[in-house]
Structures are given as C-alpha cells and as structure tokens.
Protein backbone atom coordinates (compact mmCIF):
# COMPACT_ATOMS: atom_id res chain seq x y z
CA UNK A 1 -65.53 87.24 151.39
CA UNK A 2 -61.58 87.00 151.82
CA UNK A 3 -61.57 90.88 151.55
CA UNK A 4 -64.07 90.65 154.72
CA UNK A 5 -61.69 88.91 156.66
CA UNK A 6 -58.54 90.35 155.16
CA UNK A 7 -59.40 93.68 156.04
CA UNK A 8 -61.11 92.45 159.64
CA UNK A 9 -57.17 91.46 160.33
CA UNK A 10 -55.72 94.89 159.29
CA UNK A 11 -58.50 97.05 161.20
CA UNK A 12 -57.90 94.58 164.01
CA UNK A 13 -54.13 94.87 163.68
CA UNK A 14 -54.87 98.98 163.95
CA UNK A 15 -56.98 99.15 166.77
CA UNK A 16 -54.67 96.98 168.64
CA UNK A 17 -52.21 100.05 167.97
CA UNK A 18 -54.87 102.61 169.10
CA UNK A 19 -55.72 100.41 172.47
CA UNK A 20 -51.99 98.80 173.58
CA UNK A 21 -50.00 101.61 172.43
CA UNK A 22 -51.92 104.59 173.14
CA UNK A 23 -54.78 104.09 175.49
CA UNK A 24 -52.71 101.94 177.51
CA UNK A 25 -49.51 104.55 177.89
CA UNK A 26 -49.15 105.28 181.55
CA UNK A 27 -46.86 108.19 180.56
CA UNK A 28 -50.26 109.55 178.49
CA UNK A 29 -52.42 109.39 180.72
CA UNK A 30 -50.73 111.53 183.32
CA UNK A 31 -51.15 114.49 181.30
CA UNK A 32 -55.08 113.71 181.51
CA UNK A 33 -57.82 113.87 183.85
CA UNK A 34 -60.42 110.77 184.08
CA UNK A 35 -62.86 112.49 182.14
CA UNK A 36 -60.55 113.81 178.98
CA UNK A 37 -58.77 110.32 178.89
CA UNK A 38 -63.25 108.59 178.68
CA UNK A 39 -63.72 111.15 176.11
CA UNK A 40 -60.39 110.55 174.18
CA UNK A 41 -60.52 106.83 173.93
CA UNK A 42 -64.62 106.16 174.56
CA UNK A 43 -65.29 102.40 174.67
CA UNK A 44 -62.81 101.52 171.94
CA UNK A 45 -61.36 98.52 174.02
CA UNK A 46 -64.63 97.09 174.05
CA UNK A 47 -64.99 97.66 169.93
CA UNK A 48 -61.57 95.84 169.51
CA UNK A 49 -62.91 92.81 172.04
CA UNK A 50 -66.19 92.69 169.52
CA UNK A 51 -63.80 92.78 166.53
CA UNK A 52 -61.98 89.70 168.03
CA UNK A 53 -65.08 87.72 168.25
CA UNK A 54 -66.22 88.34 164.80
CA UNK A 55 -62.87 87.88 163.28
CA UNK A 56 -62.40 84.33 165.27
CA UNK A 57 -66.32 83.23 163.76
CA UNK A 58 -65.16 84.56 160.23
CA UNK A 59 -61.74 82.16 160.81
CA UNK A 60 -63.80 79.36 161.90
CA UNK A 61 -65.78 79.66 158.70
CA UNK A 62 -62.76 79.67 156.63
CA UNK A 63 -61.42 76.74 158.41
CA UNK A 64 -64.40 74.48 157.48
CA UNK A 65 -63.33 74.99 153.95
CA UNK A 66 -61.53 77.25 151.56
CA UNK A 67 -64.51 78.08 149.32
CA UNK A 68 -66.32 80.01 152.04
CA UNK A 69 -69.96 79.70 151.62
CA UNK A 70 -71.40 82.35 153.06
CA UNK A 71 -70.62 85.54 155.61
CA UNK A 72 -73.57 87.19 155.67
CA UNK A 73 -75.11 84.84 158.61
CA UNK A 74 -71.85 85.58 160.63
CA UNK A 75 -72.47 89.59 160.24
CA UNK A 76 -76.11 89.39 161.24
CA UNK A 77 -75.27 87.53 164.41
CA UNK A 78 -72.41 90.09 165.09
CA UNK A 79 -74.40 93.43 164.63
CA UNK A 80 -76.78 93.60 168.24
CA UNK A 81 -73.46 93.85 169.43
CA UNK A 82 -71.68 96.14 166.68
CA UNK A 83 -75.14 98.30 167.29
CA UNK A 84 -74.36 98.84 171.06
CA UNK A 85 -70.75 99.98 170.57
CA UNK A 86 -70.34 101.88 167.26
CA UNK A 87 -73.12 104.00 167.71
CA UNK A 88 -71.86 105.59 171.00
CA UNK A 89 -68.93 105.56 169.85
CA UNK A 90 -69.49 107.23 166.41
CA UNK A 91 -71.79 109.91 168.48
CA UNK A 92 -68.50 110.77 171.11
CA UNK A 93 -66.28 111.54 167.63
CA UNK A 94 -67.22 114.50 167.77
CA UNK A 95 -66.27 115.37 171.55
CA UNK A 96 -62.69 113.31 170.80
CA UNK A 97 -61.93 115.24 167.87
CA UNK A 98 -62.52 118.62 169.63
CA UNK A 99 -60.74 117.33 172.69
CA UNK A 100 -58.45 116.17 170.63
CA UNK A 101 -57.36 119.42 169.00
CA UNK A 102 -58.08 121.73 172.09
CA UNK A 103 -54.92 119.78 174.33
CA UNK A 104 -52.75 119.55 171.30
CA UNK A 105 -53.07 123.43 171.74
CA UNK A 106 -53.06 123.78 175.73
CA UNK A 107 -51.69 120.98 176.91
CA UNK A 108 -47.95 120.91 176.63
CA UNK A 109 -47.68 117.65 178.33
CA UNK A 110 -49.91 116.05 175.85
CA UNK A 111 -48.17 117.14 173.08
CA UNK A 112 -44.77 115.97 174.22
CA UNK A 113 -46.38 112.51 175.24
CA UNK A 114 -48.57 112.29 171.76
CA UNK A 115 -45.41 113.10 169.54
CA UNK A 116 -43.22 110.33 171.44
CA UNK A 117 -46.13 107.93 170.83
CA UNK A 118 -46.75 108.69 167.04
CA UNK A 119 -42.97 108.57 166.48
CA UNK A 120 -42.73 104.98 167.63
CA UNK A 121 -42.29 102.34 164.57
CA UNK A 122 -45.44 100.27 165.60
CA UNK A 123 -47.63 103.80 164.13
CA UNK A 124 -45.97 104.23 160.59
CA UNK A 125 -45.96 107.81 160.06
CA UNK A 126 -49.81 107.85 161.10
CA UNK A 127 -51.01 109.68 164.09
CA UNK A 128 -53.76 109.29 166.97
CA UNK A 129 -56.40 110.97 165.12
CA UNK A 130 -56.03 108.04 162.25
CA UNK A 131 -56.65 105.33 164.71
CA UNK A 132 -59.31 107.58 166.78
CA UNK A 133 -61.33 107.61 163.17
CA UNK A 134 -60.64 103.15 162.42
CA UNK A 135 -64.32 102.32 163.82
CA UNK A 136 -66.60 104.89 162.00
CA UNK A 137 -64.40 104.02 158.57
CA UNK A 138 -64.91 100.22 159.37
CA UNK A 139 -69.16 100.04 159.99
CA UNK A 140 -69.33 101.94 156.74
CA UNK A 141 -67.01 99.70 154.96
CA UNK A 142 -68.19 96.29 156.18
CA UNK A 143 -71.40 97.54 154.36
CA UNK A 144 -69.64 98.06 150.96
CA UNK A 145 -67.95 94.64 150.89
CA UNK A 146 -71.45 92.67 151.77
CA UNK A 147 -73.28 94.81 149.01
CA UNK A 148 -69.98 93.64 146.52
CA UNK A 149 -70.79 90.03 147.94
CA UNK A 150 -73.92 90.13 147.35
CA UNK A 151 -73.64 91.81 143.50
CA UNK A 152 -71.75 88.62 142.56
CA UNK A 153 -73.37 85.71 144.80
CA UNK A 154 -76.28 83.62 142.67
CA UNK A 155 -79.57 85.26 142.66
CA UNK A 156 -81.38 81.89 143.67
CA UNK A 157 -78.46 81.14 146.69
CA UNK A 158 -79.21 80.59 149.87
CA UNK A 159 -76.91 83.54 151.29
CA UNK A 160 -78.71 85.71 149.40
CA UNK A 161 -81.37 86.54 152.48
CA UNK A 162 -79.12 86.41 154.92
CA UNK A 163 -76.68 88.91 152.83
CA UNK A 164 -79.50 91.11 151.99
CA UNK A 165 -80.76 91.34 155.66
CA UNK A 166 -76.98 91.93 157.55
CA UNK A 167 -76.78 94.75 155.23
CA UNK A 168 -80.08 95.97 156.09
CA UNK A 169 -78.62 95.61 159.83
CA UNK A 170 -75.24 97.70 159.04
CA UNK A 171 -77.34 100.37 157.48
CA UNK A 172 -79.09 100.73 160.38
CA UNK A 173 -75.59 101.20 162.61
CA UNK A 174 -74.91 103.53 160.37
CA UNK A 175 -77.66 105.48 160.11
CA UNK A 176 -77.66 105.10 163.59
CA UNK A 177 -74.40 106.71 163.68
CA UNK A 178 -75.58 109.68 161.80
CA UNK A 179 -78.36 110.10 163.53
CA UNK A 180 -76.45 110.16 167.13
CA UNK A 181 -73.61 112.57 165.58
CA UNK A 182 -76.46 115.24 164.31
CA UNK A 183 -78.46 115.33 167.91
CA UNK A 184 -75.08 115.61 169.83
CA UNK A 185 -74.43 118.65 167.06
CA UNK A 186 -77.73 119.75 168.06
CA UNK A 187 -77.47 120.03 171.92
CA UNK A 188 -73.91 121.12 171.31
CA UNK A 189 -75.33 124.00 169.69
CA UNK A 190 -78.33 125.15 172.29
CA UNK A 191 -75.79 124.90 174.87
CA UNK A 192 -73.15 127.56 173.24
CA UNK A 193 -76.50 129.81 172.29
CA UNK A 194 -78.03 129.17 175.60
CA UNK A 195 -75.04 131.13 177.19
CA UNK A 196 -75.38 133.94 174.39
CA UNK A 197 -78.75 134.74 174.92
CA UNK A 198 -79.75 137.47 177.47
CA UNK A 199 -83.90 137.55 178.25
CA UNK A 200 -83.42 140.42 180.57
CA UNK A 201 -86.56 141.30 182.36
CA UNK A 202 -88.31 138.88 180.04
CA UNK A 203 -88.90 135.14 181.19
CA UNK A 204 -86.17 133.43 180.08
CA UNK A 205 -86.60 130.16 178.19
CA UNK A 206 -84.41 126.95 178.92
CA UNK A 207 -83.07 125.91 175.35
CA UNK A 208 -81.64 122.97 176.13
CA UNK A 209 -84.70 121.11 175.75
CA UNK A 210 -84.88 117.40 174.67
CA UNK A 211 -85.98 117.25 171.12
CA UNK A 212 -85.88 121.09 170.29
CA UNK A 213 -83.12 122.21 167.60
CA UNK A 214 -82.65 125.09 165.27
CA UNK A 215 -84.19 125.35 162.31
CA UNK A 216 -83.06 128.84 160.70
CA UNK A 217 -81.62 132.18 162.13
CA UNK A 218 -80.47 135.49 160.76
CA UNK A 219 -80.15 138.79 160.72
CA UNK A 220 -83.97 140.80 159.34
CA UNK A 221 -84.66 144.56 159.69
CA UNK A 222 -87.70 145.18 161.59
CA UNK A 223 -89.28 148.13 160.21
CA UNK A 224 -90.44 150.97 162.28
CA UNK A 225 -92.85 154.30 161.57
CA UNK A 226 -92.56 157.38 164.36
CA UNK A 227 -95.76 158.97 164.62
CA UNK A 228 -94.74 162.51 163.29
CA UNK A 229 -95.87 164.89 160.97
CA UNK A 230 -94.80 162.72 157.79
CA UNK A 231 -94.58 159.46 159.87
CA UNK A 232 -91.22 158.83 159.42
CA UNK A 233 -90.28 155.55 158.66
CA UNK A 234 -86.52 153.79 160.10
CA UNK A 235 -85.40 150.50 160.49
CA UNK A 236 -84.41 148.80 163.72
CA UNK A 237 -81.68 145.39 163.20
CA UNK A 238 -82.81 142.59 164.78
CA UNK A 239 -82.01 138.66 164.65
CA UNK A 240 -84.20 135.71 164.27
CA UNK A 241 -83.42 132.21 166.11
CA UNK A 242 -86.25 129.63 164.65
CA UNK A 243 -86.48 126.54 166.40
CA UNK A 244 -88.79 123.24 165.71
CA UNK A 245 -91.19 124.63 168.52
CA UNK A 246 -89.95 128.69 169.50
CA UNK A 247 -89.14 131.53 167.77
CA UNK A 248 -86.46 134.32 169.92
CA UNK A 249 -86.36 137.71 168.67
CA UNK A 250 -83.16 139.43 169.71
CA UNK A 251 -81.16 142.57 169.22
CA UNK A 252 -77.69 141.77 168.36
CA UNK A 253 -74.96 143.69 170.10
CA UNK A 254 -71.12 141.77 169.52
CA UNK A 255 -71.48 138.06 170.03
CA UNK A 256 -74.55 138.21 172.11
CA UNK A 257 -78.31 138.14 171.71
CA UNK A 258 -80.50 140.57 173.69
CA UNK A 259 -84.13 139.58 173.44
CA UNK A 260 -86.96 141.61 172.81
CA UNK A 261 -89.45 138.37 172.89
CA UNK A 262 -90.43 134.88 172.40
CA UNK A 263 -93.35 133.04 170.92
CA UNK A 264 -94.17 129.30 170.70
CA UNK A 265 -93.93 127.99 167.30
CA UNK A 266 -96.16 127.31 164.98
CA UNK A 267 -98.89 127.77 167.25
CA UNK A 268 -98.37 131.74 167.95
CA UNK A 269 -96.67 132.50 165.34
CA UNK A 270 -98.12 133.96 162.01
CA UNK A 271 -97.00 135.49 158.85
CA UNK A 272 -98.35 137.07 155.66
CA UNK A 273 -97.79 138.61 152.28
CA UNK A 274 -97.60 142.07 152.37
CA UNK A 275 -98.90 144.30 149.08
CA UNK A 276 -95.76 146.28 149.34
CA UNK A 277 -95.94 148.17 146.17
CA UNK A 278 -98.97 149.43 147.13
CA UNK A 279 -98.40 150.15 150.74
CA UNK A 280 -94.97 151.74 149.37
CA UNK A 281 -93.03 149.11 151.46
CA UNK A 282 -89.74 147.82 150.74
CA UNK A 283 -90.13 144.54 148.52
CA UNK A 284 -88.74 142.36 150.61
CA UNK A 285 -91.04 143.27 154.00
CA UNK A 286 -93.28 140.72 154.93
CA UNK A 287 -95.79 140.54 158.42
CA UNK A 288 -94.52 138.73 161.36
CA UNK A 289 -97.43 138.18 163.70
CA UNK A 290 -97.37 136.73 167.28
CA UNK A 291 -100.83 136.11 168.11
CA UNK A 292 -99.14 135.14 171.94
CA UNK A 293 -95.68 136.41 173.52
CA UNK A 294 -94.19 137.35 176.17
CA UNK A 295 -94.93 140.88 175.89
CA UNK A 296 -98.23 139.76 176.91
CA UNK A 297 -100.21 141.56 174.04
CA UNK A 298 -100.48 140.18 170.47
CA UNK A 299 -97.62 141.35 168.60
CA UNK A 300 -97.38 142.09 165.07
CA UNK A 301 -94.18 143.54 162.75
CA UNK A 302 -92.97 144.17 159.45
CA UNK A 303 -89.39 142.63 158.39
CA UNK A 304 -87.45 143.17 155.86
CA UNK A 305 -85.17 140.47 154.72
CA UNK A 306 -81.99 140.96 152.66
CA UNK A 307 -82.68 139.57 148.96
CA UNK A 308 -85.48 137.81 147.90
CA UNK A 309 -84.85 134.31 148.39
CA UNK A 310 -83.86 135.32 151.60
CA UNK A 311 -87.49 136.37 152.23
CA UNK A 312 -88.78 133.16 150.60
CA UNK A 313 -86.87 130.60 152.95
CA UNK A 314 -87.87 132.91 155.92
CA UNK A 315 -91.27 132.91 154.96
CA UNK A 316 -91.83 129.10 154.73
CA UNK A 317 -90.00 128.64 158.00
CA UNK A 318 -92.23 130.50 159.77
CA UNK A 319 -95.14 128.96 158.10
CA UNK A 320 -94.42 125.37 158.92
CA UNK A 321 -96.59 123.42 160.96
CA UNK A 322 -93.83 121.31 162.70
C-alpha cells in the first residue's frame, strides 16, 4: 500500500515533467500546428489533474493513520474517471508515437526545440517519448500492486471485496486500452489499403466501414486451362484481401491492388476440397466459389496456395461463418 502511493508520487513527479516542461514550452509549440501539438500531448493534463486527486485521497488515508487499512475502496472510486482518460489516451499512442517519429525526421525545428528540452536537468537523460509512454505503464502497474495487496491481505478482511473488485475495474481500463489500440490499428489499416486498391470499371467498395477489419490476405495462383488442342493449363498471380464480411480479389502490379472482383463474405462465398490427384491438379489447389459478385454471374476458380498449411489456414478462412 506504501508502494501505491510511493510510486503515485514518482509517476506524478514525471508527468509534471511531461506537462510543465514540455507541453507547456512556448518555444515547442511554434514548430507545431494545433492539430500535431492535440495529437502529441492528447489529454495528458487532464490525466495528471486525475492523478492529483487520487494521490491527495491516498494521502488523506495515510494521514488517518500509519497502518493504512485499506486502498482498494480509494481505487474503485478513482477508476470512472481513470476509465474516461486512459483509454483515449492509450488508443492516441499510437498516432503520438508515429507523429512523434515522422517530425523528428521532417521537422528541423522540432528537433532543435526537442533536444534543448531533453537536455535540460529536470529530464535526466530521458527523452519525450519516456514521458509520452508514463500513463499506459501506470494503469497496468496500479493493477500489479493491488493483486500484490491483495496476495498478502487476510482472506476473511474486509478489503478483500473491495480489492478484488478495483482490480476487476483496472482490468477493464486496460483491456479497454487494448481494445481501443487494436480498432485504431484496424481503421489505420483500411485507410492505407483503401488508397491501394483500384476497382476500375468494377463498383468500388468503401473499406472504411465501421466494424469491418482484415482477417487474412496473400498472394494464391489462380489456375487457368486455354481451350486448345491439349487444353493447356497456366497460372495467373493473384492476391486475396479477406475481411470479417468481403472478400477482394486483385491482381498485384508494384504496391497496388487491381481488382478483378468482390463478394460478400460468408454469405457468397464458397469453397471445397478438390480430388487433385485424381483430377491431376496441383496438391495444393482448392475451389473458390462465389455464388454472387460483381461480375454479375456466379463465379467459380481453382487456387493454388504456396505450401500446405498455407492452403489449410486459407481454407478455414474462407469457410468461417463470421
């Protein structure tokens, strides 16, 4: 319990570092606009006010007696408001940090002003990024002091609920956390495909859709027989993009996708075992079949994955019923 409030001082003591020294430089800010400087700093003044109040309850505590009776009460009251702040501000990290390292590169004036910053005493040797980081390191820690409380506190103690429920709370911060850092991943990634993808004289598809993400995507060979003499058979390349409710077919020329259709998924989209020995198929071909797409006709192919397992994982993709 003294290690709650010890370490509440020194994470306060820090963020007072990242909010009076840094967000607060004048000289900073100059070499940002209004958005960078939101993204940069997020509503970490607002975290350090929150981390005020708690440490002033956890004082008060202490000050009604040495042998502190319990903390877990004063977390539980504390986390509505942790919730509201860490999780956006756990969910922007990833923004900051790419910010972060895209004007270290660009912006000269940044640099300069960063450098003078991090050089003063009141840093030691440890840079922006450090302090940018304090919050997400101290939801996650608060959570592995109460569960050391609560290992030695009396089984039969009253605490024991209280303990047992404020770590239920900072779980859910932190799962919270995770949950807001994987979606902004997930829209983060639509939007750099969405400006990869060319639909041609196809109807093109918005991707950035609320609650779509990727679920698998990868090159396949899509296998092809000319009506000749011997029917000939070649292979054309093509690329897969599986997400929780479409499937894009694409040819892949450089960096960009070219696509050659589009099926919802799972309910057009079909695909079956192939007796490829017998058929005199490569092993590792299996039957895509679109019983709707935008070619307007039912569509069915053979693909051919690279190995095996590759074949496997494709295979029960496209057979999910999401």
């Amino acid at each position: 319990m003294f290690e709650l409030i010890g370490s509440e001082v020194s994470y306060l003591r820090s963020l007072g570092v990242a909010v009076n020294h840094f967000y607060a430089s004048k000289a900073l800010k100059k070499t940002l606009n209004q958005m960078e400087h939101h993204i940069l700093f997020s509503n970490i003044r607002r975290v350090m006010a929150a981390s005020e109040k708690f440490l002033m309850d956890l004082e008060t505590r202490l000050g009604e007696s040495v042998l502190i009776s319990q903390v877990g009460d004063i977390v539980l009251q504390h986390c509505p408001e942790f919730h509201s702040l860490y999780v956006p501000y756990v969910t922007n990290m990833m923004y900051q940090e790419t910010l972060v390292n895209q004007l270290l590169q660009q912006n000269r004036d940044f640099l300069y002003s960063i450098k003078k910053l991090e050089s003063d005493p009141v840093c030691q040797r440890r840079s922006l990024k450090s302090f940018l980081v304090l919050p997400f390191q101290r939801i996650t820690r608060i959570k592995l002091i109460l569960e050391s409380i609560l290992k030695l506190t009396e089984p039969g103690s009253d605490s024991v609920s209280n303990l047992k429920k404020a770590i239920e709370a900072i779980h859910e911060i932190v799962a919270e956390c995770d949950k807001g850092v994987q979606k902004m991943k997930q829209i983060e990634e639509l939007v750099c495909l969405e400006m990869l993808l060319d639909f041609g004289k196809l109807k093109s598809v918005p991707l950035v859709v609320s609650g779509r993400f990727l679920v698998r995507q990868g090159p396949m060979r899509q296998l092809t027989v000319e009506a000749a003499y011997n029917s000939r058979v070649s292979f054309i390349n093509i690329y897969l993009h599986l997400f929780n409710d479409l499937l894009i077919i694409s040819s892949k020329k450089d960096q960009r996708f070219k696509v050659v259709d589009h099926a919802e998924f799972p309910t057009h989209v079909h695909v079956q075992h192939l007796k490829t020995e017998a058929l005199g198929l490569p092993p590792d071909s299996f039957l895509l079949h679109l019983s709707r797409s935008q070619t307007g006709q039912p569509t069915a192919m053979i693909l051919v994955a690279c190995t095996r397992s590759e074949k496997e994982a494709w295979m029960e993709a496209l057979s999910s019923k999401q």
